[in-house]
PDB file of N, CA and C in Angstrom:
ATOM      1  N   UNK A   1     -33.309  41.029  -3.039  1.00  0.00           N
ATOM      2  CA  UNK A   1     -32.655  40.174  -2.069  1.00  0.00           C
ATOM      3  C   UNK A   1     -31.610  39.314  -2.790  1.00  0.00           C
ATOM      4  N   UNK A   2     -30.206  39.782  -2.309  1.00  0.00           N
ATOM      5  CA  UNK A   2     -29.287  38.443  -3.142  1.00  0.00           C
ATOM      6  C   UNK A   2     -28.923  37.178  -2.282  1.00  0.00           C
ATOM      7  N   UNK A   3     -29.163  36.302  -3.506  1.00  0.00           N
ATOM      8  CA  UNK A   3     -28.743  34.894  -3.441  1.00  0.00           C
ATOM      9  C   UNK A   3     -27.526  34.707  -2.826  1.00  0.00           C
ATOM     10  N   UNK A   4     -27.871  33.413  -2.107  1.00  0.00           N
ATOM     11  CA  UNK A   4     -26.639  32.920  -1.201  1.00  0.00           C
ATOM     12  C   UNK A   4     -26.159  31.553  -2.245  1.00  0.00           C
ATOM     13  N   UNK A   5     -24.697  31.381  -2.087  1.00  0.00           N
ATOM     14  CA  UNK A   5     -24.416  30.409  -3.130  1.00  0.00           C
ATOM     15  C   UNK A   5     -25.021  29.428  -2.374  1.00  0.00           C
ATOM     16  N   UNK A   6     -24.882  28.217  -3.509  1.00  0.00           N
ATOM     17  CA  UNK A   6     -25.702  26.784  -2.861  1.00  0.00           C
ATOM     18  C   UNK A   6     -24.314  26.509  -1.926  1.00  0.00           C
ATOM     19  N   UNK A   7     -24.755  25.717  -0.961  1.00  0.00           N
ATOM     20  CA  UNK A   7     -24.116  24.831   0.319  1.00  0.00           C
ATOM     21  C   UNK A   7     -23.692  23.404  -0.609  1.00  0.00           C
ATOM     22  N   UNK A   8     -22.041  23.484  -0.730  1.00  0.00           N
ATOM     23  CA  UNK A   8     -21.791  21.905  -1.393  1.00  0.00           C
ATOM     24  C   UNK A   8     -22.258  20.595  -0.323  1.00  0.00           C
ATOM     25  N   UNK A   9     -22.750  20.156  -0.850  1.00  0.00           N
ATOM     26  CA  UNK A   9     -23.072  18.620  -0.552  1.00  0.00           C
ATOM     27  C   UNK A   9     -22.162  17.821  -0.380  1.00  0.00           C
ATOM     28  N   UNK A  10     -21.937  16.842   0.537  1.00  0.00           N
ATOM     29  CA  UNK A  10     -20.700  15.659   0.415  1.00  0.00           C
ATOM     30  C   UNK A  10     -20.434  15.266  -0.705  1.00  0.00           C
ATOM     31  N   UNK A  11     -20.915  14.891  -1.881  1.00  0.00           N
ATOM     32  CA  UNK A  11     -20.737  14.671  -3.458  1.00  0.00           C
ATOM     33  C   UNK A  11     -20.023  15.792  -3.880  1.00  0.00           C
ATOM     34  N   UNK A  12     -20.030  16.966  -3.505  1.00  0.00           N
ATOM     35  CA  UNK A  12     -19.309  17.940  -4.692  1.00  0.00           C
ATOM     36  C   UNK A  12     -18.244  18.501  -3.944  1.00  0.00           C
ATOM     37  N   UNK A  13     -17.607  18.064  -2.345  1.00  0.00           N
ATOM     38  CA  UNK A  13     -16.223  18.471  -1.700  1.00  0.00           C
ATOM     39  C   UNK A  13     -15.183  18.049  -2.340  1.00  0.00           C
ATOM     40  N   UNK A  14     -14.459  19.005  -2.590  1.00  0.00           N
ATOM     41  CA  UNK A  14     -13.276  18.653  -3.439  1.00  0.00           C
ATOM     42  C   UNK A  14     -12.193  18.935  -1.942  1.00  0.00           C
ATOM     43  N   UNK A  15     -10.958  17.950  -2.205  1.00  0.00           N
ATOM     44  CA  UNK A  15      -9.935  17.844  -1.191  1.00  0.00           C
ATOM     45  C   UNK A  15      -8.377  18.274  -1.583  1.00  0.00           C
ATOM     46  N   UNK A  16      -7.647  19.409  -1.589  1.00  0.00           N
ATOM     47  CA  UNK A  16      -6.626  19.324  -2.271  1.00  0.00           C
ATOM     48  C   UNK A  16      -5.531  18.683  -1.381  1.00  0.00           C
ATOM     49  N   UNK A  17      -5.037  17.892  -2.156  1.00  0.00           N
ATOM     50  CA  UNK A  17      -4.023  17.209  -1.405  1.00  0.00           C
ATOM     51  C   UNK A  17      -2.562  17.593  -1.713  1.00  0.00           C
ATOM     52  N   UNK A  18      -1.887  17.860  -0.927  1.00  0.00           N
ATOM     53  CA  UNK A  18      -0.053  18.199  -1.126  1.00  0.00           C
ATOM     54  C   UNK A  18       0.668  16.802  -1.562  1.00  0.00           C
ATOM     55  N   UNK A  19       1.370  17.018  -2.277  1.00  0.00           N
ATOM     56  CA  UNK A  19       2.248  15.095  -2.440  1.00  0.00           C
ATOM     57  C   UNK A  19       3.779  16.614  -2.436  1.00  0.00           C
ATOM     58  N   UNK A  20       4.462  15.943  -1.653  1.00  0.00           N
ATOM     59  CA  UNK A  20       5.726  16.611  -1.447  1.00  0.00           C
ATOM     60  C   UNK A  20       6.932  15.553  -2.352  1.00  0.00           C
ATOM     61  N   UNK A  21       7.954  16.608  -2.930  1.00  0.00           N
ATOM     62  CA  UNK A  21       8.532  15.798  -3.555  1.00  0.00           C
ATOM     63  C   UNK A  21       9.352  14.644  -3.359  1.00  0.00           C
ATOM     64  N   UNK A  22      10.089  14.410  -2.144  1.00  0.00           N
ATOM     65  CA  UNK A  22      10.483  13.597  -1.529  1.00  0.00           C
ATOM     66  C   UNK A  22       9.310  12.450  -1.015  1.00  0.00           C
ATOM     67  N   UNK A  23       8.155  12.551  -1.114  1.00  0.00           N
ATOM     68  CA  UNK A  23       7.170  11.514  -0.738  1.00  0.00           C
ATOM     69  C   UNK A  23       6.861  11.190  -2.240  1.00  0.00           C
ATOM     70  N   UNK A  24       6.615  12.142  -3.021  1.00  0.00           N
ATOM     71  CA  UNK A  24       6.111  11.703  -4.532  1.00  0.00           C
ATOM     72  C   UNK A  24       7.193  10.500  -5.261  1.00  0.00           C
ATOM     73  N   UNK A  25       8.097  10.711  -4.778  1.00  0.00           N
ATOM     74  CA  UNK A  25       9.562   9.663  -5.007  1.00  0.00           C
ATOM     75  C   UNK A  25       9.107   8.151  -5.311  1.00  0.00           C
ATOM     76  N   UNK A  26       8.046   8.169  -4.031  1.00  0.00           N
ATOM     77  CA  UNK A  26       7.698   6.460  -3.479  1.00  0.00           C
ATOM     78  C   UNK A  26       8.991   5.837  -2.308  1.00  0.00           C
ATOM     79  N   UNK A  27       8.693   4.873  -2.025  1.00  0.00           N
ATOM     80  CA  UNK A  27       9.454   3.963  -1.569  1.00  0.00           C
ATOM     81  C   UNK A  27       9.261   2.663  -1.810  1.00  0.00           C
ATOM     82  N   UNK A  28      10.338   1.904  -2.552  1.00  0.00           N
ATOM     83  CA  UNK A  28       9.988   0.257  -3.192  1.00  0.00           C
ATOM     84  C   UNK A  28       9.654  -0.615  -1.342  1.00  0.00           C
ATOM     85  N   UNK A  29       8.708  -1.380  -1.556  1.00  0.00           N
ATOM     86  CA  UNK A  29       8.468  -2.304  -0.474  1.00  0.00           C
ATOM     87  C   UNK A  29       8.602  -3.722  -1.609  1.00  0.00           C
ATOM     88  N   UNK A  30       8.807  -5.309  -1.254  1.00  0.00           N
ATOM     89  CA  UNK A  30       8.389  -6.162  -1.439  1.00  0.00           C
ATOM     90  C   UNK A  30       7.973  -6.749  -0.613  1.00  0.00           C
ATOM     91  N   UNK A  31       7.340  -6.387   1.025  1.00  0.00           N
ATOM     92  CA  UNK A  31       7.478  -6.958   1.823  1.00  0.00           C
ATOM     93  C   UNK A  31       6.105  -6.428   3.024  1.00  0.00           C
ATOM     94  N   UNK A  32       4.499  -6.982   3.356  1.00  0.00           N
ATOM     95  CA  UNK A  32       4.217  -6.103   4.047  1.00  0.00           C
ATOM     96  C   UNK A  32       3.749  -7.013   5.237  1.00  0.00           C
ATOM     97  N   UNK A  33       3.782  -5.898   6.197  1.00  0.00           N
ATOM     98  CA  UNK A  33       2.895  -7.605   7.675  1.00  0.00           C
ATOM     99  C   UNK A  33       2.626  -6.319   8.365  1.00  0.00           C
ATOM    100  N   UNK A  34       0.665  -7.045   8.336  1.00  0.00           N
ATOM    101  CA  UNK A  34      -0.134  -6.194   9.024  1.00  0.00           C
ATOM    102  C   UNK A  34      -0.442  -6.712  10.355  1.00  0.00           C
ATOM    103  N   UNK A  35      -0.456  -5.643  11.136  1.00  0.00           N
ATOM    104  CA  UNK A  35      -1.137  -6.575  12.801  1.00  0.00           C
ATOM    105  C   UNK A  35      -2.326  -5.566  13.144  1.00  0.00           C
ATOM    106  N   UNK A  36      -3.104  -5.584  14.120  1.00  0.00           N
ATOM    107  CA  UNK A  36      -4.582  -4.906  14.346  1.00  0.00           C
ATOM    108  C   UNK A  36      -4.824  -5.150  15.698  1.00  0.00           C
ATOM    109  N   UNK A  37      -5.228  -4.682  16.354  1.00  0.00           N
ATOM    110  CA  UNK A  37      -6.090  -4.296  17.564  1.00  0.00           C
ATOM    111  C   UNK A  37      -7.351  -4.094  17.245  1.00  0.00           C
ATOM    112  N   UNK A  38      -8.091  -3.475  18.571  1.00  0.00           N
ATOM    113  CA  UNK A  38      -9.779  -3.315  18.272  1.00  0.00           C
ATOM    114  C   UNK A  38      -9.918  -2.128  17.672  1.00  0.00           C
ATOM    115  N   UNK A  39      -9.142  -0.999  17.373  1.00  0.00           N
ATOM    116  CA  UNK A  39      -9.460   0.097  17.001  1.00  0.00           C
ATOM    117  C   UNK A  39      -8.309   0.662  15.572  1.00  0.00           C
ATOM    118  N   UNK A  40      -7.445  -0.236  15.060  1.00  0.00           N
ATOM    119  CA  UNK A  40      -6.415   0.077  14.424  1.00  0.00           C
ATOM    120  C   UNK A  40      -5.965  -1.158  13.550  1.00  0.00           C
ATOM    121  N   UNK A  41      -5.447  -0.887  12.469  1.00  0.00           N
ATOM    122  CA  UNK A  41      -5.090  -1.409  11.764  1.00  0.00           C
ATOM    123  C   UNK A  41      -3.311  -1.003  11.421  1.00  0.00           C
ATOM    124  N   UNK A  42      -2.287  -1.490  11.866  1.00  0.00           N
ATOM    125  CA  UNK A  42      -1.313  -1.133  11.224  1.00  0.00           C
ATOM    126  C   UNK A  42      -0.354  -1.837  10.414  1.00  0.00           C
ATOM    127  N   UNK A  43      -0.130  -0.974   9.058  1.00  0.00           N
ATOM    128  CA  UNK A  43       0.736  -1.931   8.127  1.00  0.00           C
ATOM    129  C   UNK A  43       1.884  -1.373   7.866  1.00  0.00           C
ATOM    130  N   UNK A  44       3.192  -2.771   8.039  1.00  0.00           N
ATOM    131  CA  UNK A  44       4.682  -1.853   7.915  1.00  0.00           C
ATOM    132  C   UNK A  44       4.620  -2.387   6.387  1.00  0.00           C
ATOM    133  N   UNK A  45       4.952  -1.663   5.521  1.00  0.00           N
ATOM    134  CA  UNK A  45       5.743  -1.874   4.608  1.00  0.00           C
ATOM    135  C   UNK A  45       7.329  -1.764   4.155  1.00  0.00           C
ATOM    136  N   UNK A  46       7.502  -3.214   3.873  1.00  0.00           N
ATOM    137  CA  UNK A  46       9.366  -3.570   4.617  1.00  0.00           C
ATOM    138  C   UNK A  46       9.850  -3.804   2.944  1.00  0.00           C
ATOM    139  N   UNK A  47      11.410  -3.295   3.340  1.00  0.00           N
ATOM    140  CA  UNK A  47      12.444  -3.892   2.207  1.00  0.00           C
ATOM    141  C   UNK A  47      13.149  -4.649   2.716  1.00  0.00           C
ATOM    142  N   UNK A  48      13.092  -6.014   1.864  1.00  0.00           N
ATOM    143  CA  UNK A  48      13.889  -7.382   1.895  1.00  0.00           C
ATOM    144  C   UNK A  48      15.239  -7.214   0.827  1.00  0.00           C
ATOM    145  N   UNK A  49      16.100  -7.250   1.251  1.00  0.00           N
ATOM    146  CA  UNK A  49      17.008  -7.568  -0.072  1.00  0.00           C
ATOM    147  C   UNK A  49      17.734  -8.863   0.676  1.00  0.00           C
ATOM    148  N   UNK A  50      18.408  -9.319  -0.611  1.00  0.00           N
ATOM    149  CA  UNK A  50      19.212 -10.706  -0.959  1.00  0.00           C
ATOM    150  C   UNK A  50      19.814 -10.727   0.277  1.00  0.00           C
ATOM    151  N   UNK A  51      20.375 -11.836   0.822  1.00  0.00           N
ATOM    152  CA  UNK A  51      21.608 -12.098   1.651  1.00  0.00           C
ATOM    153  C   UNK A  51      21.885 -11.430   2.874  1.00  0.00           C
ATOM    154  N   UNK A  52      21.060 -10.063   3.055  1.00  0.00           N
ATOM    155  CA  UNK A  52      21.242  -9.382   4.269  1.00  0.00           C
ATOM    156  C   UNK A  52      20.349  -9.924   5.087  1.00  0.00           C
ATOM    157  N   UNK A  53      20.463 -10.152   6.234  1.00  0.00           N
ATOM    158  CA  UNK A  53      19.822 -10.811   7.781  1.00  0.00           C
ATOM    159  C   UNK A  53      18.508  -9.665   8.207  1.00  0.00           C
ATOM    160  N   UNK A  54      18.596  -8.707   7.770  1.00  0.00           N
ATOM    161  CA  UNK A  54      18.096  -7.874   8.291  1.00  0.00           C
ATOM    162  C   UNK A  54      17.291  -6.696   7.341  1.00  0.00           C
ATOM    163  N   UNK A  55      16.084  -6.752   7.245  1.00  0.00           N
ATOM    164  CA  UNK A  55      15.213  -5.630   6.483  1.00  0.00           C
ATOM    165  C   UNK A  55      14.634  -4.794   7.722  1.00  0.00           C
ATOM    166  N   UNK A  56      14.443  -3.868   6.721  1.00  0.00           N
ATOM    167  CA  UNK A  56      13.748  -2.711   7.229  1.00  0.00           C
ATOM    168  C   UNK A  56      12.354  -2.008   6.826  1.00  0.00           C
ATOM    169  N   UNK A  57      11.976  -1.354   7.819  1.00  0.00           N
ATOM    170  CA  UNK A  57      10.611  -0.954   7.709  1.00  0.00           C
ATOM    171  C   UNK A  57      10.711   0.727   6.590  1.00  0.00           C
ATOM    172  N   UNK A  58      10.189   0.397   5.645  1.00  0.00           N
ATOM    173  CA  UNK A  58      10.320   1.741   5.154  1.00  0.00           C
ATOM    174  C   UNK A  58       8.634   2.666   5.111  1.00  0.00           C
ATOM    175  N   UNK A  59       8.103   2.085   5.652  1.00  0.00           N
ATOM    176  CA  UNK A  59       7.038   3.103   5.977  1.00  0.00           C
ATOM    177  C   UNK A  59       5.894   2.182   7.120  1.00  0.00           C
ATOM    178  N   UNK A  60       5.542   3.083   7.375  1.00  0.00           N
ATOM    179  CA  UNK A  60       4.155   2.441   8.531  1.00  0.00           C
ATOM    180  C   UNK A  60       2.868   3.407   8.546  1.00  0.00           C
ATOM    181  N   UNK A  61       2.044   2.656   8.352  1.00  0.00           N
ATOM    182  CA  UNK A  61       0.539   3.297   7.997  1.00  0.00           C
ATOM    183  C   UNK A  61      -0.131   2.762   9.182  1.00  0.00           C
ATOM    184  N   UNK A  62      -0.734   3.576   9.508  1.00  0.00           N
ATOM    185  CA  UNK A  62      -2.125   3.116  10.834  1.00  0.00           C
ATOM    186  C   UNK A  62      -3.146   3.853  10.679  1.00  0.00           C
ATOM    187  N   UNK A  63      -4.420   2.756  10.008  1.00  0.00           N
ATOM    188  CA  UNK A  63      -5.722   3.499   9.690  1.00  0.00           C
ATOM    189  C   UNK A  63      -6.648   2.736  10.857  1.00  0.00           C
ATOM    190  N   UNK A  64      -7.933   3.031  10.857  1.00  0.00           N
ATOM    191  CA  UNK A  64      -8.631   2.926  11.411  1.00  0.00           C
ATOM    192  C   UNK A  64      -9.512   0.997  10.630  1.00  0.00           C
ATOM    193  N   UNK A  65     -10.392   0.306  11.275  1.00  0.00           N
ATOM    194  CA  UNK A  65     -10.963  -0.510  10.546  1.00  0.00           C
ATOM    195  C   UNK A  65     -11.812  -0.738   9.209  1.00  0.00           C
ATOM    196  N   UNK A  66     -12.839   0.907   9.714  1.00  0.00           N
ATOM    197  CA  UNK A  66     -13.389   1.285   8.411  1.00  0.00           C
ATOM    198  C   UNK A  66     -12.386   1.385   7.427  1.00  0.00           C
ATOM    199  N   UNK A  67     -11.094   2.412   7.700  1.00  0.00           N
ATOM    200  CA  UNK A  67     -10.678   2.695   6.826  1.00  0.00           C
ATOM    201  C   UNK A  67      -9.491   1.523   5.822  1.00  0.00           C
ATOM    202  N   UNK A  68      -9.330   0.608   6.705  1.00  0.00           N
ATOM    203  CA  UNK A  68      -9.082  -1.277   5.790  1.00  0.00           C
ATOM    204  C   UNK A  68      -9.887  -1.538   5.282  1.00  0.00           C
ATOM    205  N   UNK A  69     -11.307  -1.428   5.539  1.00  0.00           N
ATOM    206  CA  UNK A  69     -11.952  -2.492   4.319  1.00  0.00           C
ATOM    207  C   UNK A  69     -12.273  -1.194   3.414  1.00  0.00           C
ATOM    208  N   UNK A  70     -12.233  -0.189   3.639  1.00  0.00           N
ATOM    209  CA  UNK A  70     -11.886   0.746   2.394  1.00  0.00           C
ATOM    210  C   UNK A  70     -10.869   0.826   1.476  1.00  0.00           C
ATOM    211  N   UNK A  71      -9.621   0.325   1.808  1.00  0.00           N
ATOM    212  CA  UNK A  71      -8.641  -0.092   1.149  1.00  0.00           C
ATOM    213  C   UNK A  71      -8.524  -1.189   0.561  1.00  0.00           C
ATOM    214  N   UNK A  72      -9.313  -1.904   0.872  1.00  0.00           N
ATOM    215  CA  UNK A  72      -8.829  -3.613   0.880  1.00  0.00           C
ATOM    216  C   UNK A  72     -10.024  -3.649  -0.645  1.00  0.00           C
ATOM    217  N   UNK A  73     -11.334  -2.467  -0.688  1.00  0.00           N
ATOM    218  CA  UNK A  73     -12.533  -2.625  -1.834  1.00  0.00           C
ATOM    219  C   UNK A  73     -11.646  -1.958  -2.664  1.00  0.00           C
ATOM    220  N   UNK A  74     -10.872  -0.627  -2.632  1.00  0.00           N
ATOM    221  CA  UNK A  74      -9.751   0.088  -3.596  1.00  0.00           C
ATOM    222  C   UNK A  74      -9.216  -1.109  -4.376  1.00  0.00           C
ATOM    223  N   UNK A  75      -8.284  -1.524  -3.273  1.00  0.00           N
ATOM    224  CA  UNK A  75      -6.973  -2.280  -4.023  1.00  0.00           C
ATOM    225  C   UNK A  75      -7.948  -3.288  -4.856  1.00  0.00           C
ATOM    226  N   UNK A  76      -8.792  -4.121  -4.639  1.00  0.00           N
ATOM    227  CA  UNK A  76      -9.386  -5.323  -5.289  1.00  0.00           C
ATOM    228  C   UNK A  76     -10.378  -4.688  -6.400  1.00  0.00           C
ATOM    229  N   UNK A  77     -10.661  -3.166  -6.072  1.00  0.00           N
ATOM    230  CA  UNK A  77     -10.932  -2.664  -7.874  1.00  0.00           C
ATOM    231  C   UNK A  77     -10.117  -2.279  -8.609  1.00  0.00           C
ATOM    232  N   UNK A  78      -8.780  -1.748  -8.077  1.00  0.00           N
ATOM    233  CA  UNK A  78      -7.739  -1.491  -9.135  1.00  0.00           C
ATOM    234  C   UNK A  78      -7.008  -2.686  -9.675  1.00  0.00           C
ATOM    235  N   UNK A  79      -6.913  -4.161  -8.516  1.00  0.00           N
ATOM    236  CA  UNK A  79      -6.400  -5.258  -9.286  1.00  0.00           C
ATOM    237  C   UNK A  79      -7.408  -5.765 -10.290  1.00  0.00           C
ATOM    238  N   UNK A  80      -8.590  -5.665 -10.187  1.00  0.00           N
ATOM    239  CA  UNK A  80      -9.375  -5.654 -11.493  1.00  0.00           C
ATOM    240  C   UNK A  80      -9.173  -5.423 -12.749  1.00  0.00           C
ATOM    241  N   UNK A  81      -8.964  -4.132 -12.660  1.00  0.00           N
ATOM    242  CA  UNK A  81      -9.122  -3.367 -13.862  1.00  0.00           C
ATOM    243  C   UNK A  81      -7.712  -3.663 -14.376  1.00  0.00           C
ATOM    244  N   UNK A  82      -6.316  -3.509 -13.365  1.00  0.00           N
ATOM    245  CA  UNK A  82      -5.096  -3.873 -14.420  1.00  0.00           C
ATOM    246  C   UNK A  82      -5.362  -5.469 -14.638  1.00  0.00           C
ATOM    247  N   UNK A  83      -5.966  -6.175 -13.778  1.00  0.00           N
ATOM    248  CA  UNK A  83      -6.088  -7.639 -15.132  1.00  0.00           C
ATOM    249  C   UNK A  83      -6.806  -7.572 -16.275  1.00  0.00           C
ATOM    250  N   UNK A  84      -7.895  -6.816 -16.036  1.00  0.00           N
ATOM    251  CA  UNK A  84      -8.474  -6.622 -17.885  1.00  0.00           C
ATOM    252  C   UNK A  84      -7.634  -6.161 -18.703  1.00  0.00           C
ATOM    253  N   UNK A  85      -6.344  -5.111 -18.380  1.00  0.00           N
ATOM    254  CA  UNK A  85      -5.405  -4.383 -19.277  1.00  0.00           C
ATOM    255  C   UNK A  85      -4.611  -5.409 -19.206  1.00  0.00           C
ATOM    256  N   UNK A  86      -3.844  -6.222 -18.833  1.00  0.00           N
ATOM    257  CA  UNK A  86      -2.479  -6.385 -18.247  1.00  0.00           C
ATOM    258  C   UNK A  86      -2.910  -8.279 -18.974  1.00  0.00           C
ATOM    259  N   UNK A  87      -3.800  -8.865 -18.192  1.00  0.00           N
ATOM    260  CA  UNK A  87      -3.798 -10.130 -17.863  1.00  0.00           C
ATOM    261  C   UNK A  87      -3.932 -10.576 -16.298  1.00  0.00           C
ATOM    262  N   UNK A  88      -3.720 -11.577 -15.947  1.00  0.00           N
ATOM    263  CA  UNK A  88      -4.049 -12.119 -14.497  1.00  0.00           C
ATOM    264  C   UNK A  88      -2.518 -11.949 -13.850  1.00  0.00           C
ATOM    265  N   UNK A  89      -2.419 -11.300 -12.461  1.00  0.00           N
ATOM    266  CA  UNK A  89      -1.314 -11.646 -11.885  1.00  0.00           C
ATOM    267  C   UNK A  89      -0.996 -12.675 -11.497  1.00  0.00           C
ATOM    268  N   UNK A  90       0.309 -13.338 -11.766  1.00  0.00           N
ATOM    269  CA  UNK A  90       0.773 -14.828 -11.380  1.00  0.00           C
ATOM    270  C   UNK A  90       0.937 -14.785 -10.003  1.00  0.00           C
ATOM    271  N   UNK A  91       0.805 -15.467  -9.315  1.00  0.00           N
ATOM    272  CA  UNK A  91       0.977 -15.708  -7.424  1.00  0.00           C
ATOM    273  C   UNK A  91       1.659 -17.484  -7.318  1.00  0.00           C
ATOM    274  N   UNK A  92       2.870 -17.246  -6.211  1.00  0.00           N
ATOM    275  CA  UNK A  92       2.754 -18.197  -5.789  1.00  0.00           C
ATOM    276  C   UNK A  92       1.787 -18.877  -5.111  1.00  0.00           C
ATOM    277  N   UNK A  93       1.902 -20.240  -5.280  1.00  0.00           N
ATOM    278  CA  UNK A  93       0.878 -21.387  -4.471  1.00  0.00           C
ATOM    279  C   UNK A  93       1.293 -21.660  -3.525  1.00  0.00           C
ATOM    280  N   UNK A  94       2.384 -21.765  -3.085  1.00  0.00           N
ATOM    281  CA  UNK A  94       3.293 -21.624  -1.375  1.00  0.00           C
ATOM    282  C   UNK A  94       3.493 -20.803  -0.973  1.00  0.00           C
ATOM    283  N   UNK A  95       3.320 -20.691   0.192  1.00  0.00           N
ATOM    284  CA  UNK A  95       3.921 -19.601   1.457  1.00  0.00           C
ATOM    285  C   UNK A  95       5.007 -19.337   1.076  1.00  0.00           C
ATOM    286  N   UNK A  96       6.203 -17.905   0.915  1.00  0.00           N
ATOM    287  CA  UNK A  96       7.628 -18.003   1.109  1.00  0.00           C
ATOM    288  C   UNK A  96       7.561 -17.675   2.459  1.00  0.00           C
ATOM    289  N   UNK A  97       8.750 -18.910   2.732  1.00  0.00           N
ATOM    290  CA  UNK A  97       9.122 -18.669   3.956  1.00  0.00           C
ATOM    291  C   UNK A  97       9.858 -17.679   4.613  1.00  0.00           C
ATOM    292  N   UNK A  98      10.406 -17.412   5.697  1.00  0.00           N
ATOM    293  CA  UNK A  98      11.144 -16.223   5.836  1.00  0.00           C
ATOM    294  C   UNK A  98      12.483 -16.558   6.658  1.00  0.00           C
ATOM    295  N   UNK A  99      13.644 -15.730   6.162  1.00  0.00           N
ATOM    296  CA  UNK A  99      13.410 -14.679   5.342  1.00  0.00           C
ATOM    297  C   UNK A  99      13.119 -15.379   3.751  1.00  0.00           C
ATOM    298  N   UNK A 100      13.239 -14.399   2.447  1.00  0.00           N
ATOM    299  CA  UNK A 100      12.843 -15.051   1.242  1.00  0.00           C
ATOM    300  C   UNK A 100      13.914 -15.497   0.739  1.00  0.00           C
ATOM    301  N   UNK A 101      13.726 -16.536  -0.015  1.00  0.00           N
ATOM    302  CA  UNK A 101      14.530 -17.153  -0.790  1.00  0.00           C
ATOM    303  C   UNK A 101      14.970 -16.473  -1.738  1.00  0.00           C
ATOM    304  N   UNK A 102      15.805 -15.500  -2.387  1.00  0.00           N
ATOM    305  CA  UNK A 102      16.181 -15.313  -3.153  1.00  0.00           C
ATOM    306  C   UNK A 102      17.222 -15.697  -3.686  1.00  0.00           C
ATOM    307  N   UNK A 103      17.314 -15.935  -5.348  1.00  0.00           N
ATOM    308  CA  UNK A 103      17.925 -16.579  -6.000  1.00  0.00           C
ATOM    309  C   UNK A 103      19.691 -16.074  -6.653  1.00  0.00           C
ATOM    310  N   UNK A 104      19.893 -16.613  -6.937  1.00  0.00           N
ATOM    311  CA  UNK A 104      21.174 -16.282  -7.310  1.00  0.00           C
ATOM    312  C   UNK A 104      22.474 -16.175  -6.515  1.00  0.00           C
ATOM    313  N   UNK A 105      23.528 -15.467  -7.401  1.00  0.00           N
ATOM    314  CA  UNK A 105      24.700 -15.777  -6.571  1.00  0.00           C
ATOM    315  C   UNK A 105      24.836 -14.225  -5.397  1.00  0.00           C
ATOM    316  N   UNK A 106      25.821 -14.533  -4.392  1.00  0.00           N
ATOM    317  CA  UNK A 106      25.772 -13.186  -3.660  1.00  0.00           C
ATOM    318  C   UNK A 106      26.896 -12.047  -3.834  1.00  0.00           C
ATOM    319  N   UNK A 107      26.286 -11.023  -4.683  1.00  0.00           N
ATOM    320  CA  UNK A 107      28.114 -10.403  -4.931  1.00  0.00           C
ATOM    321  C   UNK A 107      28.862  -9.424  -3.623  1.00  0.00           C
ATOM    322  N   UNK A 108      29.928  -9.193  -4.171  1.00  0.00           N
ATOM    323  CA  UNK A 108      31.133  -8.492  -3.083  1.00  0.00           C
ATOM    324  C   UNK A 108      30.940  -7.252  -3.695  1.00  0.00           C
ATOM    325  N   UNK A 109      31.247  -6.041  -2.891  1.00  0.00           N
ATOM    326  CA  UNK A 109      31.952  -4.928  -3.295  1.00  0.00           C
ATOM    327  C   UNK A 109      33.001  -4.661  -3.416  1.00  0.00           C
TER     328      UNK A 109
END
């Protein structure tokens, strides 16, 4: 009588994931504002630049609740671990207001 392979277990599913090259790129955000409902969580992540009136949303994510405080235990173990490598990240102690203050002079083209 032949053996049937073993049945993987939730521990041993492997997931292959595609990263396409135009997504592998990234997109710079300095900028994010989350809002939520009873069933959703959605976060825009925005670019602010200097002097312009007007930013934009360069991506928008909408997970579920579970899946925020799954993110929210991620991000607060990976800021962990780069402060043991790195040091402590500096944070402002004030709110910036909006839009941000950025510094310097404004150039022409």
């Amino acid at each position: 009588m032949a053996q049937q392979p073993p049945v993987p277990g939730p521990e041993e599913q492997q997931i292959n994931i595609e990263l396409s090259e135009d997504v592998a790129e990234g997109e710079y955000a300095n900028l994010a504002m989350i809002a939520h409902s009873s069933s959703e969580f959605v976060i825009d992540f925005i670019r602010l630049m200097p002097g312009l009136p007007k930013a934009k949303v360069k991506a928008r994510v909408v997970i579920t609740p579970e899946h925020a405080k799954r993110l929210l235990a991620a991000l607060q173990d990976n800021l962990d671990r780069y402060e043991r490598s790195f040091g402590p990240v500096k944070t402002q102690t004030e709110m910036t207001s909006f839009p941000m203050n950025f510094s310097g002079t404004m150039g022409e083209a």
